[in-house]
N, C-alpha and C. Protein backbone atom coordinates (compact mmCIF):
# COMPACT_ATOMS: atom_id res chain seq x y z
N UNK A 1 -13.41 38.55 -6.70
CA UNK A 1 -12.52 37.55 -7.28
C UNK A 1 -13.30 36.80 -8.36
N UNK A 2 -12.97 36.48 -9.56
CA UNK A 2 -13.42 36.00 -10.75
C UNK A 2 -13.08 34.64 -10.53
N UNK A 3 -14.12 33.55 -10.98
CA UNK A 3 -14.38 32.56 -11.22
C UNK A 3 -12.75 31.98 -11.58
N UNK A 4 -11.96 32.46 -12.44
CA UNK A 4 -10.60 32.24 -13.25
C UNK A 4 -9.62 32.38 -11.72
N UNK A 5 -9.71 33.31 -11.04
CA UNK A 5 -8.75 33.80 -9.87
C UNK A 5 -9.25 32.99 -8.87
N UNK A 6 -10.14 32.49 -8.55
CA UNK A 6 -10.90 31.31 -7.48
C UNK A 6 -9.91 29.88 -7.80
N UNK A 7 -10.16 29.47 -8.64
CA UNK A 7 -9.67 28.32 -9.73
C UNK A 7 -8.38 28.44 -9.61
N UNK A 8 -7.63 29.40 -9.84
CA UNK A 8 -5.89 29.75 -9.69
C UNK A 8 -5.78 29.30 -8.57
N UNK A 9 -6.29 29.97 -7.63
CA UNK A 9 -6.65 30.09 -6.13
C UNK A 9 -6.05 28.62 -5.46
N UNK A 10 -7.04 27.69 -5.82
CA UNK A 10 -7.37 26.53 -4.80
C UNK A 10 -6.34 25.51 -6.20
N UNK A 11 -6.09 25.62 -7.27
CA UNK A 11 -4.72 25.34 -7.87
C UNK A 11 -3.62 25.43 -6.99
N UNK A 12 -3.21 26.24 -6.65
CA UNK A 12 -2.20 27.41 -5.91
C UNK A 12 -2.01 26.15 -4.22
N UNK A 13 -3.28 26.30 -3.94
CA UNK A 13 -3.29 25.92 -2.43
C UNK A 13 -3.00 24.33 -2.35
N UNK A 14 -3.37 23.86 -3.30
CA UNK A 14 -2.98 21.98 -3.45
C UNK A 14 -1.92 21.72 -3.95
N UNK A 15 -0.72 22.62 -4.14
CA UNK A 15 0.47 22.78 -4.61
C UNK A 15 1.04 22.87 -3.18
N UNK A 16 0.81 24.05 -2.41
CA UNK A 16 1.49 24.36 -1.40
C UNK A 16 1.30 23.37 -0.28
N UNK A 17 0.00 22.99 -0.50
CA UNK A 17 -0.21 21.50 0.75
C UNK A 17 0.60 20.71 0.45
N UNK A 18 1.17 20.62 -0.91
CA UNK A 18 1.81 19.14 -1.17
C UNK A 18 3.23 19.29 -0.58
N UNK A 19 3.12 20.68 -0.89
CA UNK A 19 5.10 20.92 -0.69
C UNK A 19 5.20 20.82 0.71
N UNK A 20 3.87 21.35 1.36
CA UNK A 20 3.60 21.78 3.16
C UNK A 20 4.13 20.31 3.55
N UNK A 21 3.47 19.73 3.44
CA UNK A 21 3.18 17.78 4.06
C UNK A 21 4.47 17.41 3.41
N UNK A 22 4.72 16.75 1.93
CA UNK A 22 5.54 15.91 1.33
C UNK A 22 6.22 16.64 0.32
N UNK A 23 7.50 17.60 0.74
CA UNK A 23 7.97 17.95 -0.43
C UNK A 23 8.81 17.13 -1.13
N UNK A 24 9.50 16.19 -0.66
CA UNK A 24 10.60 15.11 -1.02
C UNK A 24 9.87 14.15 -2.01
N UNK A 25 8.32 14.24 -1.64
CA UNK A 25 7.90 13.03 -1.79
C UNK A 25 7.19 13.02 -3.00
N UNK A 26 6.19 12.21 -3.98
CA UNK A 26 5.44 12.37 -4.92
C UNK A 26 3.79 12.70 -4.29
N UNK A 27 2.90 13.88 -4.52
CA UNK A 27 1.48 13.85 -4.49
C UNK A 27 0.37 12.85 -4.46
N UNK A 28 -0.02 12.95 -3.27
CA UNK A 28 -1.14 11.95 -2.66
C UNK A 28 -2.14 11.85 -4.21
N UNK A 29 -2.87 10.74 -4.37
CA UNK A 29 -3.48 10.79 -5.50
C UNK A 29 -4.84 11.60 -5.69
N UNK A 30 -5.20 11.91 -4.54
CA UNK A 30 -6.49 13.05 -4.31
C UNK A 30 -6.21 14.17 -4.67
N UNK A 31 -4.95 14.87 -4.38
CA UNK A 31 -4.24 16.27 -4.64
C UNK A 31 -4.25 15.65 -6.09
N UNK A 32 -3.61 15.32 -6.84
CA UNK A 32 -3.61 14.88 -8.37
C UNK A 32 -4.65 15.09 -9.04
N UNK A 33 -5.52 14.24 -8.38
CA UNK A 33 -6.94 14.51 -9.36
C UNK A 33 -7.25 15.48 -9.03
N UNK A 34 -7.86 15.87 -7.78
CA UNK A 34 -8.47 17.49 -7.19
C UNK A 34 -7.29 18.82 -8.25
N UNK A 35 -6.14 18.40 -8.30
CA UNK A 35 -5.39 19.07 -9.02
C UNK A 35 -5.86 19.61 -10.85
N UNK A 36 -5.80 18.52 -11.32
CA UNK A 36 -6.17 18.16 -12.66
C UNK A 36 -7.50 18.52 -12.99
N UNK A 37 -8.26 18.25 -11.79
CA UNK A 37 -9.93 18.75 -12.08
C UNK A 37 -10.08 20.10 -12.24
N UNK A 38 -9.11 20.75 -11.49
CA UNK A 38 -8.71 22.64 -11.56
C UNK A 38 -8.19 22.80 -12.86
N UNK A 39 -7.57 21.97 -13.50
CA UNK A 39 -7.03 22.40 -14.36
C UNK A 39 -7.91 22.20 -15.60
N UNK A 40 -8.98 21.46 -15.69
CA UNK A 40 -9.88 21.13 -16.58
C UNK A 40 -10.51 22.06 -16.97
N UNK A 41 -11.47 22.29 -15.14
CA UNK A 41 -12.04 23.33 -15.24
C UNK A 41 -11.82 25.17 -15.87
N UNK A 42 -10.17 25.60 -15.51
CA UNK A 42 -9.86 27.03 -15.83
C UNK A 42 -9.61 26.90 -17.16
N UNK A 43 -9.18 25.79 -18.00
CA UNK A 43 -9.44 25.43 -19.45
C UNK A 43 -10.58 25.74 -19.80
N UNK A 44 -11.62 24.71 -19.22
CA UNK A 44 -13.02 25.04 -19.64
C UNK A 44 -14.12 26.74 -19.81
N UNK A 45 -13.08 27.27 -18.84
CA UNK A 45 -13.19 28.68 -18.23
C UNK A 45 -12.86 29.75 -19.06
N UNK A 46 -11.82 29.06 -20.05
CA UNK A 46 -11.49 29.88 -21.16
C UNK A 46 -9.94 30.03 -20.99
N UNK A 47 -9.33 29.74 -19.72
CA UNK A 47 -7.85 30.28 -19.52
C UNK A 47 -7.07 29.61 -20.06
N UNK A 48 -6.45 29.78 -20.61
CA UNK A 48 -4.79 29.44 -21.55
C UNK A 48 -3.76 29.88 -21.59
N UNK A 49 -3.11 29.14 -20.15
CA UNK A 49 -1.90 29.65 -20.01
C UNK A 49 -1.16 28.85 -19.20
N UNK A 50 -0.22 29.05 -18.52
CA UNK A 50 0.39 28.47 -17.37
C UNK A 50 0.83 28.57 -15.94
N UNK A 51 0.59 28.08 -15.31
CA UNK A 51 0.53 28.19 -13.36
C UNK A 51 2.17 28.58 -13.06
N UNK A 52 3.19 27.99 -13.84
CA UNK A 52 4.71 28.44 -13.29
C UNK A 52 5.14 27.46 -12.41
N UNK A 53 6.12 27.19 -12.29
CA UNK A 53 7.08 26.12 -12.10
C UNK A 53 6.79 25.60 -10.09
N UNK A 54 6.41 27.36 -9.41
CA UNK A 54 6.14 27.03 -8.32
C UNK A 54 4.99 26.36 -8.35
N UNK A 55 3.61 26.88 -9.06
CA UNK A 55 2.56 26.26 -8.57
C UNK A 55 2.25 25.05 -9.16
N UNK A 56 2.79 24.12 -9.90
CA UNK A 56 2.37 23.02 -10.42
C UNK A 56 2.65 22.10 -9.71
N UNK A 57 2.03 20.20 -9.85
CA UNK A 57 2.55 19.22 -9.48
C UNK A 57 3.95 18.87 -10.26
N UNK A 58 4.72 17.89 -9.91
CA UNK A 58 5.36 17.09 -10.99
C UNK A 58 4.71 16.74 -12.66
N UNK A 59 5.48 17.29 -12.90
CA UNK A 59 5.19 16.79 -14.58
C UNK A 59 4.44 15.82 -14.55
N UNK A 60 5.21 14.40 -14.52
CA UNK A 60 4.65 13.39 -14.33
C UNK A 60 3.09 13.56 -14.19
N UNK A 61 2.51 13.97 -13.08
CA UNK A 61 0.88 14.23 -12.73
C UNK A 61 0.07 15.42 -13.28
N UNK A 62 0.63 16.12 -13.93
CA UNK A 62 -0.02 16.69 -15.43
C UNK A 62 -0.23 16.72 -16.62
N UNK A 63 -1.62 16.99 -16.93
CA UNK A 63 -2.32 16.09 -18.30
C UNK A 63 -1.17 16.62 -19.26
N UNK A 64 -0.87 16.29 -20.47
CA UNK A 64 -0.19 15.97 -21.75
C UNK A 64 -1.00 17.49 -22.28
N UNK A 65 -2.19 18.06 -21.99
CA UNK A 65 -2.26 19.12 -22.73
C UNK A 65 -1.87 20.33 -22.32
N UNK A 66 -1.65 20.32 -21.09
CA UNK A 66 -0.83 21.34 -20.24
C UNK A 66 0.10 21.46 -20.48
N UNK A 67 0.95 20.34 -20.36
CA UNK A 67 2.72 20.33 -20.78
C UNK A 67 2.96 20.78 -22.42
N UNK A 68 1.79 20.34 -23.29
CA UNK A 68 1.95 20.54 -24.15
C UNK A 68 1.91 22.46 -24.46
N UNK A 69 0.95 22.66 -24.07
CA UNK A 69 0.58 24.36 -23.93
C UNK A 69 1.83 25.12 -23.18
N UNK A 70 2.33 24.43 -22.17
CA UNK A 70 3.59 25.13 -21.24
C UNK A 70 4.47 25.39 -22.32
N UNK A 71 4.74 24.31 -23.26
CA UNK A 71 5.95 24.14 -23.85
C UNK A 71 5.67 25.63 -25.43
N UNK A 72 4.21 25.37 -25.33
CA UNK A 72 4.04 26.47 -26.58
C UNK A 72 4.35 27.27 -26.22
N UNK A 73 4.09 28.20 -24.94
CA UNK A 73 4.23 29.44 -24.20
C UNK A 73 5.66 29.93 -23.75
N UNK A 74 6.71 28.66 -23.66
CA UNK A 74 8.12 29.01 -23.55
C UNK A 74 8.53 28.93 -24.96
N UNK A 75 7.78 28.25 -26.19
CA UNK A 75 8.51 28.77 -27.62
C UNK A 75 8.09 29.95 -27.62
N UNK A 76 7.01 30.61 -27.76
CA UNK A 76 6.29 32.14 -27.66
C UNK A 76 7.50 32.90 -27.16
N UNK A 77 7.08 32.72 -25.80
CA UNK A 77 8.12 33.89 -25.15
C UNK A 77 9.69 34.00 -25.62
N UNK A 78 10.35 33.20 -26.01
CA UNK A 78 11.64 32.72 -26.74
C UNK A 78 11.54 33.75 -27.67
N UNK A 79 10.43 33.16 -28.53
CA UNK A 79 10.61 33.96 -30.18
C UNK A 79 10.33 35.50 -29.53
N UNK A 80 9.40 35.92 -29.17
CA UNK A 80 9.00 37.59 -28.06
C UNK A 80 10.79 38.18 -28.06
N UNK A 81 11.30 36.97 -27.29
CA UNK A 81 12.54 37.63 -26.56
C UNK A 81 13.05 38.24 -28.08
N UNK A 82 13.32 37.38 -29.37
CA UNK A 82 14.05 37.97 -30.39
C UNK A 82 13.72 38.90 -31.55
N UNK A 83 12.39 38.89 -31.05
CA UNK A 83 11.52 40.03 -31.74
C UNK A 83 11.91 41.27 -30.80
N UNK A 84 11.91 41.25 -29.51
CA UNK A 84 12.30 42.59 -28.89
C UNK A 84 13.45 42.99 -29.27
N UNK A 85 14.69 41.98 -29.03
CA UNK A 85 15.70 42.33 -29.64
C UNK A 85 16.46 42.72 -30.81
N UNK A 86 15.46 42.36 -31.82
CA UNK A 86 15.46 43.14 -33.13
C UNK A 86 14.52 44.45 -33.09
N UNK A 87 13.99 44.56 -32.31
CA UNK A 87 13.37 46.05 -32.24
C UNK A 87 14.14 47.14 -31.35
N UNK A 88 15.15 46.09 -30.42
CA UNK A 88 16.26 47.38 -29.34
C UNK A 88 16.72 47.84 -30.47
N UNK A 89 17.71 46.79 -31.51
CA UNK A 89 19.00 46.88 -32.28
C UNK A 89 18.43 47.87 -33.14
N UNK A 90 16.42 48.21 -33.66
CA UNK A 90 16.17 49.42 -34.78
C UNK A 90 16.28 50.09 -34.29
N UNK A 91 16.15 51.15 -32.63
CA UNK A 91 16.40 51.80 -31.86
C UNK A 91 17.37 52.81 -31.63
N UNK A 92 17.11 53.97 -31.31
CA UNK A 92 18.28 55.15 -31.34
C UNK A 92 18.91 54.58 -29.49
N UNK A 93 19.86 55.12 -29.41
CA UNK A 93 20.49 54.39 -28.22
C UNK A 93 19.80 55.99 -27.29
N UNK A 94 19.14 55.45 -26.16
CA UNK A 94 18.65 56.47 -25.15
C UNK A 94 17.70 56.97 -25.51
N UNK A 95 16.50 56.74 -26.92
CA UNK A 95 15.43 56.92 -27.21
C UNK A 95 14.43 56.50 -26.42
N UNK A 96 13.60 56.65 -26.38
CA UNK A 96 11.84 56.01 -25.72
C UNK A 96 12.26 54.93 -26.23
N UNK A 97 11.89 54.58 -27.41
CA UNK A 97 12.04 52.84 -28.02
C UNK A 97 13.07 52.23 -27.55
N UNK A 98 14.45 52.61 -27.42
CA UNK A 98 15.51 51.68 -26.66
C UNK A 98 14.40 51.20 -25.42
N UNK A 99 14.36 52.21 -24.59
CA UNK A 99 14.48 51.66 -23.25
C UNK A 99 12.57 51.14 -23.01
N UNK A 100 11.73 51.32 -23.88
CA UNK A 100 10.53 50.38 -24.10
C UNK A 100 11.06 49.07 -24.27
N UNK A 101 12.01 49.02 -25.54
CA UNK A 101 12.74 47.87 -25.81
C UNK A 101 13.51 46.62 -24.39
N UNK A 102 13.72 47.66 -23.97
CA UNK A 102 14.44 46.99 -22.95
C UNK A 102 13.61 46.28 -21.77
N UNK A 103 12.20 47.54 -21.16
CA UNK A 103 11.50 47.14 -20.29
C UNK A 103 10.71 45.74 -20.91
N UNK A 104 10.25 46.04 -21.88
CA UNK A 104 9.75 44.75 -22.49
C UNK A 104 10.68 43.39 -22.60
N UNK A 105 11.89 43.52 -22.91
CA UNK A 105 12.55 42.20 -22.64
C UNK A 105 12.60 41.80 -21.43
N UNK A 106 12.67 42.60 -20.12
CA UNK A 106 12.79 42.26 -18.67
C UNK A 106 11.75 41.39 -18.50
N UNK A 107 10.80 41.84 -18.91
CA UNK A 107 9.63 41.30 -18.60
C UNK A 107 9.25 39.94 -18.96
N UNK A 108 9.32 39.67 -20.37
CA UNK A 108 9.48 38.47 -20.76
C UNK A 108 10.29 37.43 -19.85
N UNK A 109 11.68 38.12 -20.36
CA UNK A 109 12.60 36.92 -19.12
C UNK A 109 12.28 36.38 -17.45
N UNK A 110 11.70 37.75 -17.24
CA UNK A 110 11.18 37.44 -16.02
C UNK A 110 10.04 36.27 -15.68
N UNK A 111 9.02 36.55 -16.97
CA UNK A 111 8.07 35.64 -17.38
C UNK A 111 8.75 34.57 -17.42
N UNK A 112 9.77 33.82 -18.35
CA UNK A 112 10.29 32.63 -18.54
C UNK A 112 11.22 32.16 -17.29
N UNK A 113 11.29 32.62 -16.01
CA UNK A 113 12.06 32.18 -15.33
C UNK A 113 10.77 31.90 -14.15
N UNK A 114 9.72 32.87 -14.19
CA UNK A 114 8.46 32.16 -13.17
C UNK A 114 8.12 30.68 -14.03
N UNK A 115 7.75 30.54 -15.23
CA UNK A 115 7.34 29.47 -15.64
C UNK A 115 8.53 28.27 -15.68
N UNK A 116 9.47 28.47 -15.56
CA UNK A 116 10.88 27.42 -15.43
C UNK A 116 10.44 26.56 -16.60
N UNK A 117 10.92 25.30 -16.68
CA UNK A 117 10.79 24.50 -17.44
C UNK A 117 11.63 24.80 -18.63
N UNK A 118 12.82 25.61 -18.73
CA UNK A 118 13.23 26.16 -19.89
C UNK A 118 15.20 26.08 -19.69
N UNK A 119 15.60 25.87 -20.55
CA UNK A 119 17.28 25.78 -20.05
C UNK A 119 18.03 26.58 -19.35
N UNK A 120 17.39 27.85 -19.80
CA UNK A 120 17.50 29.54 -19.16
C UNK A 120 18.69 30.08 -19.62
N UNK A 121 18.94 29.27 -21.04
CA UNK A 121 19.68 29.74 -21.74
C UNK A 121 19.17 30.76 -22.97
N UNK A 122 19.57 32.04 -23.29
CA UNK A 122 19.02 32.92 -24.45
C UNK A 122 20.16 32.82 -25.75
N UNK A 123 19.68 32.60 -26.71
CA UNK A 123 19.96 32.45 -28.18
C UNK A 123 20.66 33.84 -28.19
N UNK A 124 22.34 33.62 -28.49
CA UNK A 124 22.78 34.88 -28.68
C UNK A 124 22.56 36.02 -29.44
N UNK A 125 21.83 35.87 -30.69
CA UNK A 125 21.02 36.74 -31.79
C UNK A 125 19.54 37.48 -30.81
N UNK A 126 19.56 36.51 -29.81
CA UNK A 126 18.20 37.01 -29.11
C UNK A 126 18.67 38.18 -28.05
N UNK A 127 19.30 38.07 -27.51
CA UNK A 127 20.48 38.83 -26.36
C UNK A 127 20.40 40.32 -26.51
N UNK A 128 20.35 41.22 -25.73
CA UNK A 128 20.72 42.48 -25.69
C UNK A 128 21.87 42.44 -25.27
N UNK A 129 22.76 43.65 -25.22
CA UNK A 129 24.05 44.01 -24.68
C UNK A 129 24.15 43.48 -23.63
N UNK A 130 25.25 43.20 -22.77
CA UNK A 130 25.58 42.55 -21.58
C UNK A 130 24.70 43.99 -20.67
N UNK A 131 25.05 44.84 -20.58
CA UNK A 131 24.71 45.95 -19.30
C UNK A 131 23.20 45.57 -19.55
N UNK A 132 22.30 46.06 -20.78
CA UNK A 132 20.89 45.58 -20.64
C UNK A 132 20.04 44.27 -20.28
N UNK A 133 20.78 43.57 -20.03
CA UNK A 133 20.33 41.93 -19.69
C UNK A 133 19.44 41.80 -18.26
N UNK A 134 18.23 41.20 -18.43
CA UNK A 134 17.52 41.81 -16.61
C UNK A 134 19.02 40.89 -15.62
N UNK A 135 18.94 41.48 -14.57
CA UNK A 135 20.14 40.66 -13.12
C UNK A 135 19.65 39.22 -13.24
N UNK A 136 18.50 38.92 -13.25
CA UNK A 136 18.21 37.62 -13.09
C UNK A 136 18.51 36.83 -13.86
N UNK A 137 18.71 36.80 -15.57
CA UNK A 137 19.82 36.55 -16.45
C UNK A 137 21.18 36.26 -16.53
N UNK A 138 21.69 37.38 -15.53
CA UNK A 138 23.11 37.23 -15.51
C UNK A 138 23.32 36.61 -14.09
N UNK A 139 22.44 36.43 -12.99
CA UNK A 139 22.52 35.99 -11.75
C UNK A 139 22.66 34.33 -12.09
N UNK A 140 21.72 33.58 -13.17
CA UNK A 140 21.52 32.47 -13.36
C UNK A 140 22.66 32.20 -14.52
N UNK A 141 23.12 33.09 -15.19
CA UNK A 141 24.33 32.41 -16.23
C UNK A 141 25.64 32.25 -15.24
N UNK A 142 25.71 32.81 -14.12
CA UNK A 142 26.69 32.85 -13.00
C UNK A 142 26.76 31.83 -12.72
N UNK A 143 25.41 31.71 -12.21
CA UNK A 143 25.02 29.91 -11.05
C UNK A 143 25.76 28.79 -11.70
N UNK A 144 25.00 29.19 -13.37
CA UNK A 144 25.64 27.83 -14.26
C UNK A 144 27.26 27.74 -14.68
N UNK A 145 27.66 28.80 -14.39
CA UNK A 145 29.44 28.50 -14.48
C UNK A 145 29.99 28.29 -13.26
N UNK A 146 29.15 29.06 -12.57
CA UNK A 146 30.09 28.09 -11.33
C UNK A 146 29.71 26.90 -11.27
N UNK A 147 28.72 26.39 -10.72
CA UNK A 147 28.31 24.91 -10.65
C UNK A 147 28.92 23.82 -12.04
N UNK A 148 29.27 24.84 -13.06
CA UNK A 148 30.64 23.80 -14.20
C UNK A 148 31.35 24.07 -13.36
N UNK A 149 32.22 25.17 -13.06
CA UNK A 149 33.37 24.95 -12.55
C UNK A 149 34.24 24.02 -11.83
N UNK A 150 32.80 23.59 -10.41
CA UNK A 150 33.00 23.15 -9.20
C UNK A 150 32.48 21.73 -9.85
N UNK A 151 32.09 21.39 -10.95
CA UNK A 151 31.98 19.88 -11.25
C UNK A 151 33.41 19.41 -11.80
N UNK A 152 34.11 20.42 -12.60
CA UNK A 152 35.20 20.04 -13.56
C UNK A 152 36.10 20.75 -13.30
N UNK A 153 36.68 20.52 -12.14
CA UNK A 153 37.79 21.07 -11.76
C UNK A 153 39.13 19.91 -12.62
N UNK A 154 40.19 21.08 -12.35
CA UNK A 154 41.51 20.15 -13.27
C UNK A 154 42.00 19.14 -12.13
């Protein structure tokens, strides 16, 4: 296990204590700092990236350069998503490149739904065909019409 995967590691585990003990509640201030000190450190380590929506504290108790970096990494993957999708649409339909095209968008989305923090809405220019869309896409555009529905009934 690498120094970087140790660090994830005991990240990972002061997340799950918090949720273990106080999930309702806000993070003891030891988990915070012990938290933040992990996060200094896998910075310092060289890593640049993000833990995902499960393993983090509350916003609130993460530094401003994290949130800031989270937020770069969901514009990234965003723009990714519409770069793939201009590379399905150059695509012969049932070619290698379609369906590269395609595995590569799964993936992304999949990416942007571990990291949350995002509306989980896709830019219709960004969009593949309805049938190519990963389930988890269309599982969560579901959630969000029903849950309108059942707010705004007539």
């Amino acid at each position: 296990m690498t120094e970087i995967d140790r660090l994830l590691e005991s990240a990972r585990a002061i997340v799950e204590a918090w949720k273990r003990t106080n999930p309702q509640g806000k993070p003891g201030q030891e988990q915070i700092r012990r938290f933040n000190e992990l996060l200094e450190q896998l910075h310092q380590s060289g890593w640049d990236y993000v833990l995902g929506c499960e393993n983090e504290l509350p916003d609130e108790n993460l530094p401003a350069r994290y949130l800031r970096r989270r937020e770069q990494v969901l514009d990234e993957l965003q723009d990714e998503l519409a770069s793939i999708a201009s590379r399905y649409r150059g695509s012969q339909e049932g070619s290698e490149a379609e369906q590269k095209a395609i595995s590569d968008y799964q993936q992304v989305v999949e990416e942007l739904f571990r990291i949350g923090h995002w509306s989980e809405v896709i830019e219709p220019d960004s969009e593949l065909p309805d049938k190519h869309m990963p389930q988890i896409y269309k599982d969560a555009r579901r959630k969000r019409i029903e849950e309108y529905r059942a707010t705004h009934k007539p």
